[in-house]
N, C-alpha and C. Protein backbone atom coordinates (compact mmCIF):
# COMPACT_ATOMS: atom_id res chain seq x y z
N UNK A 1 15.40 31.88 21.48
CA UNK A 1 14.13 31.50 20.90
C UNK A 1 13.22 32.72 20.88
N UNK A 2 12.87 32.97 19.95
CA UNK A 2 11.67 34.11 20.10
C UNK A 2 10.47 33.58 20.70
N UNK A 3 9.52 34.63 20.67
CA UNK A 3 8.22 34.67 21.55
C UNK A 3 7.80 33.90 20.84
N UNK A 4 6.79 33.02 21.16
CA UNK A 4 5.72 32.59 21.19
C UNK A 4 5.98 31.28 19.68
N UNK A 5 7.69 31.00 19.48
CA UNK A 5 7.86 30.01 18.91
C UNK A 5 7.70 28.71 19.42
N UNK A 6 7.66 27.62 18.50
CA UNK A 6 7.28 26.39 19.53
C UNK A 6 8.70 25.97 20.33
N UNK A 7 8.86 25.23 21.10
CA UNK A 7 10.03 24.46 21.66
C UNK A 7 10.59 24.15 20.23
N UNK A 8 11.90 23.41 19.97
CA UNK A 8 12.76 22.60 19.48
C UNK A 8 12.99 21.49 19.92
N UNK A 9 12.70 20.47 18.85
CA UNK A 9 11.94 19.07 19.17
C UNK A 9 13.39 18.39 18.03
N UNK A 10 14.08 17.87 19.05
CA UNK A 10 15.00 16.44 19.01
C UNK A 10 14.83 15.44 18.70
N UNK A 11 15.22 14.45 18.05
CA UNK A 11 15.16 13.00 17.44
C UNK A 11 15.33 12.27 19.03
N UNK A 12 16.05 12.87 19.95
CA UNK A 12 16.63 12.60 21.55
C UNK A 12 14.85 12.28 21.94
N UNK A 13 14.20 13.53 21.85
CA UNK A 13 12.80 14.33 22.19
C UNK A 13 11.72 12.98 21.92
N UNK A 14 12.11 12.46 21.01
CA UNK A 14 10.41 11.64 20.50
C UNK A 14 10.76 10.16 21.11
N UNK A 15 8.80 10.70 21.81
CA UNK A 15 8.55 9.47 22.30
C UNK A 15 7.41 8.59 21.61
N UNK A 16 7.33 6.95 21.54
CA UNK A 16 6.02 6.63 20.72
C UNK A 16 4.57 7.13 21.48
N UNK A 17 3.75 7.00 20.55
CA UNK A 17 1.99 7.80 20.44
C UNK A 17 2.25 9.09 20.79
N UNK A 18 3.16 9.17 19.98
CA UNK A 18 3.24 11.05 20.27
C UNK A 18 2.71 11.86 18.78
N UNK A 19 2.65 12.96 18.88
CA UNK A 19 3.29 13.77 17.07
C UNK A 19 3.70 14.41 17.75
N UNK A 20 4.96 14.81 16.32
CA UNK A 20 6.27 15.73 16.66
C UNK A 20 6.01 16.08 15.39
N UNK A 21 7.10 17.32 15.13
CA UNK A 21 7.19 18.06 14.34
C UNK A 21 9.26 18.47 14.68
N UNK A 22 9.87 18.25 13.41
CA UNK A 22 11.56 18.08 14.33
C UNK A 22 12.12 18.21 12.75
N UNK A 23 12.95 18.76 12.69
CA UNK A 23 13.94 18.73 11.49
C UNK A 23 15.07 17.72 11.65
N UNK A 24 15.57 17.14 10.68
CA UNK A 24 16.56 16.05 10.71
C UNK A 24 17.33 16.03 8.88
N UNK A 25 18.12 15.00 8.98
CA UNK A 25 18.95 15.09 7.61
C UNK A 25 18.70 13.09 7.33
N UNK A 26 18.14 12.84 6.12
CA UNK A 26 17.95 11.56 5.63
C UNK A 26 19.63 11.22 5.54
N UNK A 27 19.36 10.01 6.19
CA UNK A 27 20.71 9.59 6.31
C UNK A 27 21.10 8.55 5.31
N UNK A 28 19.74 7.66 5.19
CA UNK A 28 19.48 6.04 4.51
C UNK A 28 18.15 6.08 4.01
N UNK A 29 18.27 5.58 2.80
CA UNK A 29 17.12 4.50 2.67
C UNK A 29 17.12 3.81 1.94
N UNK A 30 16.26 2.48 1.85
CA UNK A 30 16.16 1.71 0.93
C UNK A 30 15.63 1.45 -0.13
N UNK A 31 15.39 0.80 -1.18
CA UNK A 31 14.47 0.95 -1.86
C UNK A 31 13.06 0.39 -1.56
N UNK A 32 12.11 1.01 -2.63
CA UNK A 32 10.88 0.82 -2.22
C UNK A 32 10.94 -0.35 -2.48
N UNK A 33 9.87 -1.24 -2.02
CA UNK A 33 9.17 -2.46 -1.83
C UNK A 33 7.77 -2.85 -1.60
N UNK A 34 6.81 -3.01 -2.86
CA UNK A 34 5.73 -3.56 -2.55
C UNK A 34 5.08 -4.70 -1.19
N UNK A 35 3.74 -3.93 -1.21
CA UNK A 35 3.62 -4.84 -0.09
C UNK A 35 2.02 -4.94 -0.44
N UNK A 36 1.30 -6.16 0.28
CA UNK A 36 -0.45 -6.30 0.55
C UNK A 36 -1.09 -5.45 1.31
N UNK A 37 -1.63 -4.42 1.05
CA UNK A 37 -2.26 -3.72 2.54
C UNK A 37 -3.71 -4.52 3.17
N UNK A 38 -3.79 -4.65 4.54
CA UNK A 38 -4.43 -4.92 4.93
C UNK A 38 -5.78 -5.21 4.77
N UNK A 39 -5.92 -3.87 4.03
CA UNK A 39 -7.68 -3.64 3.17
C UNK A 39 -7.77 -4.14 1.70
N UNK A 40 -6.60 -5.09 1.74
CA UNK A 40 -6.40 -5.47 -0.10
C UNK A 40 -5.92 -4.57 -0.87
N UNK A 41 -4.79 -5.09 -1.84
CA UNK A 41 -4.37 -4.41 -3.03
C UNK A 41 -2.76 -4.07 -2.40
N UNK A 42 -2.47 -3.85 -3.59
CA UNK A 42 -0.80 -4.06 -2.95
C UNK A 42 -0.73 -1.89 -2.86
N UNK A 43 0.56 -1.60 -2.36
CA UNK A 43 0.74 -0.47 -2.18
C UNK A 43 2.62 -0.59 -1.72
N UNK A 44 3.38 0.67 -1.99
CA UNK A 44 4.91 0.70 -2.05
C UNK A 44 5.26 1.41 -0.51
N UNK A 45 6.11 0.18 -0.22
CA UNK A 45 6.69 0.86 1.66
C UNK A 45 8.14 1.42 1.31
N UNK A 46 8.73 2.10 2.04
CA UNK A 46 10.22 2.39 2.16
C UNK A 46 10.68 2.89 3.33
N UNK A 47 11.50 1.85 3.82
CA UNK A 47 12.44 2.39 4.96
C UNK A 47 13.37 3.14 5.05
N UNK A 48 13.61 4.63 6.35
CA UNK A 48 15.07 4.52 5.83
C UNK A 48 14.99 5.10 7.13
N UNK A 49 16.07 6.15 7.92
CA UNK A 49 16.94 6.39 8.72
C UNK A 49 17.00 8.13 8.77
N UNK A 50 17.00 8.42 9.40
CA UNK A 50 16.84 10.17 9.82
C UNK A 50 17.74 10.50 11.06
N UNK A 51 18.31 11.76 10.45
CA UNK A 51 19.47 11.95 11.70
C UNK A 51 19.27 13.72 12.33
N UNK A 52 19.93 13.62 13.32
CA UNK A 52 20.05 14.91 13.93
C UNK A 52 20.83 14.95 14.70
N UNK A 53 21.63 16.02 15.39
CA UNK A 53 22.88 16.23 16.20
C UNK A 53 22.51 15.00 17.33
N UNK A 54 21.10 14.81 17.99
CA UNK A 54 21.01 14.40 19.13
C UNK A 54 21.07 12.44 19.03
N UNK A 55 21.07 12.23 17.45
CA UNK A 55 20.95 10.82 17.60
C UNK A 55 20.15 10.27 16.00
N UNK A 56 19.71 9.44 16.24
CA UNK A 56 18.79 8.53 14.54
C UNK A 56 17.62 8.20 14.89
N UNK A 57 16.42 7.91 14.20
CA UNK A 57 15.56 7.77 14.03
C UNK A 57 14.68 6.60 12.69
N UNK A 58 13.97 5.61 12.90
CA UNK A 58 13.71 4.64 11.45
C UNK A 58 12.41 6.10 11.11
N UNK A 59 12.82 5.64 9.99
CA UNK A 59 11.48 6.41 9.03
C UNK A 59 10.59 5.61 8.01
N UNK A 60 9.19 5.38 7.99
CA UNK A 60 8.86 4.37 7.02
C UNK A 60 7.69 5.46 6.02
N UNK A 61 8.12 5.48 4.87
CA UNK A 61 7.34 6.32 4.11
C UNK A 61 6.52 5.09 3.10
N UNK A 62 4.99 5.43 2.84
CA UNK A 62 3.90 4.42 2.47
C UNK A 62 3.20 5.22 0.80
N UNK A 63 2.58 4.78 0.22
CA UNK A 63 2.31 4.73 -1.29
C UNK A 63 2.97 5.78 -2.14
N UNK A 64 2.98 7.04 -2.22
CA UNK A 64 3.32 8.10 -3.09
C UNK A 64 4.12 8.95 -2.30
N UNK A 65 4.33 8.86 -0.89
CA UNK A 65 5.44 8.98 0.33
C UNK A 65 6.71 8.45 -0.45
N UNK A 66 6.92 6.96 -1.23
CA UNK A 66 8.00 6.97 -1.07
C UNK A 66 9.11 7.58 -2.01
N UNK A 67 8.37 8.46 -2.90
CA UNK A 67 9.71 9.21 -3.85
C UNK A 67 9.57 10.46 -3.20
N UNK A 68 9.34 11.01 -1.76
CA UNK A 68 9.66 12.16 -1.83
C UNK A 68 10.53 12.46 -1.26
N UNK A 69 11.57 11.80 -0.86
CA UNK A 69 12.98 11.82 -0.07
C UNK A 69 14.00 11.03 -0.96
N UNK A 70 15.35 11.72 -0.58
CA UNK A 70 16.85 11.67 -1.32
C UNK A 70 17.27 11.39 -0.45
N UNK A 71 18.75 10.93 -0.24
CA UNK A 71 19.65 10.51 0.71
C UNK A 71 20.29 12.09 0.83
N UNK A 72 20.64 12.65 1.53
CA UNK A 72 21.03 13.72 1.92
C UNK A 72 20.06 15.20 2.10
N UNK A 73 18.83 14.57 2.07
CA UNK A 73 17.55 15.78 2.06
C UNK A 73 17.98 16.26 3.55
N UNK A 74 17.66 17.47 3.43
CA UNK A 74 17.55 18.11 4.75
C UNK A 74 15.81 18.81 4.72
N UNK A 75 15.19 18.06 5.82
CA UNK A 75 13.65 18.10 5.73
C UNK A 75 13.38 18.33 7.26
N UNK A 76 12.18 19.03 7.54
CA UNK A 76 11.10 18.80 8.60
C UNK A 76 10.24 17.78 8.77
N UNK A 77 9.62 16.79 9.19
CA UNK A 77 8.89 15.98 9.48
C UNK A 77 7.98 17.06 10.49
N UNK A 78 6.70 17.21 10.01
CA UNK A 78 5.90 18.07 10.12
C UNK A 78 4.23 17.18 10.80
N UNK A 79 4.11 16.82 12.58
CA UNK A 79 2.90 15.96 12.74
C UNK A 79 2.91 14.91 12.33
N UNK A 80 4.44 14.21 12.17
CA UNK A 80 4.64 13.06 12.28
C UNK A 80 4.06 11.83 13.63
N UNK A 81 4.16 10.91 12.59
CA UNK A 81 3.52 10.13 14.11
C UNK A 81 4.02 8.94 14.76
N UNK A 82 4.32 8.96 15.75
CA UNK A 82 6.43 8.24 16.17
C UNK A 82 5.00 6.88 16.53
N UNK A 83 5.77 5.97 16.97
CA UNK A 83 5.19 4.96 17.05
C UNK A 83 6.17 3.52 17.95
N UNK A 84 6.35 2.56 18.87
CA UNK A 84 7.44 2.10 18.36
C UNK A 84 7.36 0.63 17.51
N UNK A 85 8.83 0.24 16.92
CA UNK A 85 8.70 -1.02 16.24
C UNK A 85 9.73 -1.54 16.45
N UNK A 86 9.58 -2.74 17.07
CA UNK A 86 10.98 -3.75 17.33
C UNK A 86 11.77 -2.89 18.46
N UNK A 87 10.98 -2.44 19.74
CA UNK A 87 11.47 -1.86 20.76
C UNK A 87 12.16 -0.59 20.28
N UNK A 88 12.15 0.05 19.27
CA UNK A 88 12.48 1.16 19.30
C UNK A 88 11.47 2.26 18.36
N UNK A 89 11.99 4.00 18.46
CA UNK A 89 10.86 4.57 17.95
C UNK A 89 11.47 4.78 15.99
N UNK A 90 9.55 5.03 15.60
CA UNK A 90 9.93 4.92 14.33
C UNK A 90 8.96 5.85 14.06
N UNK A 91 8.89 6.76 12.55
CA UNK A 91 8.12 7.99 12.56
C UNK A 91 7.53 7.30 11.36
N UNK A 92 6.22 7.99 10.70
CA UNK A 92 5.72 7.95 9.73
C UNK A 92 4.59 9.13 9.57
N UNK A 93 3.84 9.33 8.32
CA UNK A 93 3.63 10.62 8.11
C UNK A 93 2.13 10.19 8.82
N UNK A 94 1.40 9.15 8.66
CA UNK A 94 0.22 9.01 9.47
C UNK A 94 -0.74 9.66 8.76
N UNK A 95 -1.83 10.05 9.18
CA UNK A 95 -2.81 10.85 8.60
C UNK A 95 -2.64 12.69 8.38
N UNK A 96 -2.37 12.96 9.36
CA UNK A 96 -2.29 14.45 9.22
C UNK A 96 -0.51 14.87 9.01
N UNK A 97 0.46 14.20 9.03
CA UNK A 97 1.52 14.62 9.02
C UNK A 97 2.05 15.06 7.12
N UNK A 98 3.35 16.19 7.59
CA UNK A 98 3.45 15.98 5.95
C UNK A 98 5.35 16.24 6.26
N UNK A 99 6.14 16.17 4.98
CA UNK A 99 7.28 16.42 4.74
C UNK A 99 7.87 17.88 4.43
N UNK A 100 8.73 18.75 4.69
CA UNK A 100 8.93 20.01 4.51
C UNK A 100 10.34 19.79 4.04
N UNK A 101 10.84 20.52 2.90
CA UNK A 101 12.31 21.01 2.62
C UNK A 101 12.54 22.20 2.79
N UNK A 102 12.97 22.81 4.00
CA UNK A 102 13.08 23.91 3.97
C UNK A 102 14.37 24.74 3.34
């Protein structure tokens, strides 16, 4: 590791109410699916699945989030914000997080 790089952050690594920042490979997803948001008006969810040597991860990408991933993207999740759902952890881009193809 060089100086003054950050650690290397694992799918193993994330815990919920955290942000991470972790590279992984889209493994799955589904198609989008409208939904009601809370504050009114409908808006498009999509689930899918993120992998890395150490294990998987759910991923839920929300309005104009959901065309920016392929099934085989190799991406950073950049200030993602893990969370959990249905006893396990799940990432989403949240407010400050964004997607990277490096």
């Amino acid at each position: 590791m060089t100086e003054g790089a950050p650690p290397k952050t694992y799918i193993s690594d994330l815990r919920p109410g955290r942000v991470a920042t972790f590279e992984a490979t889209v493994a799955k997803l589904e198609a989008p699916r409208s939904v009601e948001q809370r504050s009114g008006g409908m808006t498009q969810v999509r689930h899918g699945l993120l992998r890395d040597r150490t294990g998987e991860v759910a991923v839920v990408l929300w309005g104009r989030e959901v065309d920016l991933l392929s099934e085989g993207d190799q991406i950073r999740i950049v200030e993602g914000w893990v969370k959990e759902y249905k006893g396990r952890p799940e990432v989403s881009l949240g407010r400050t997080g964004r997607i990277e193809k490096p």
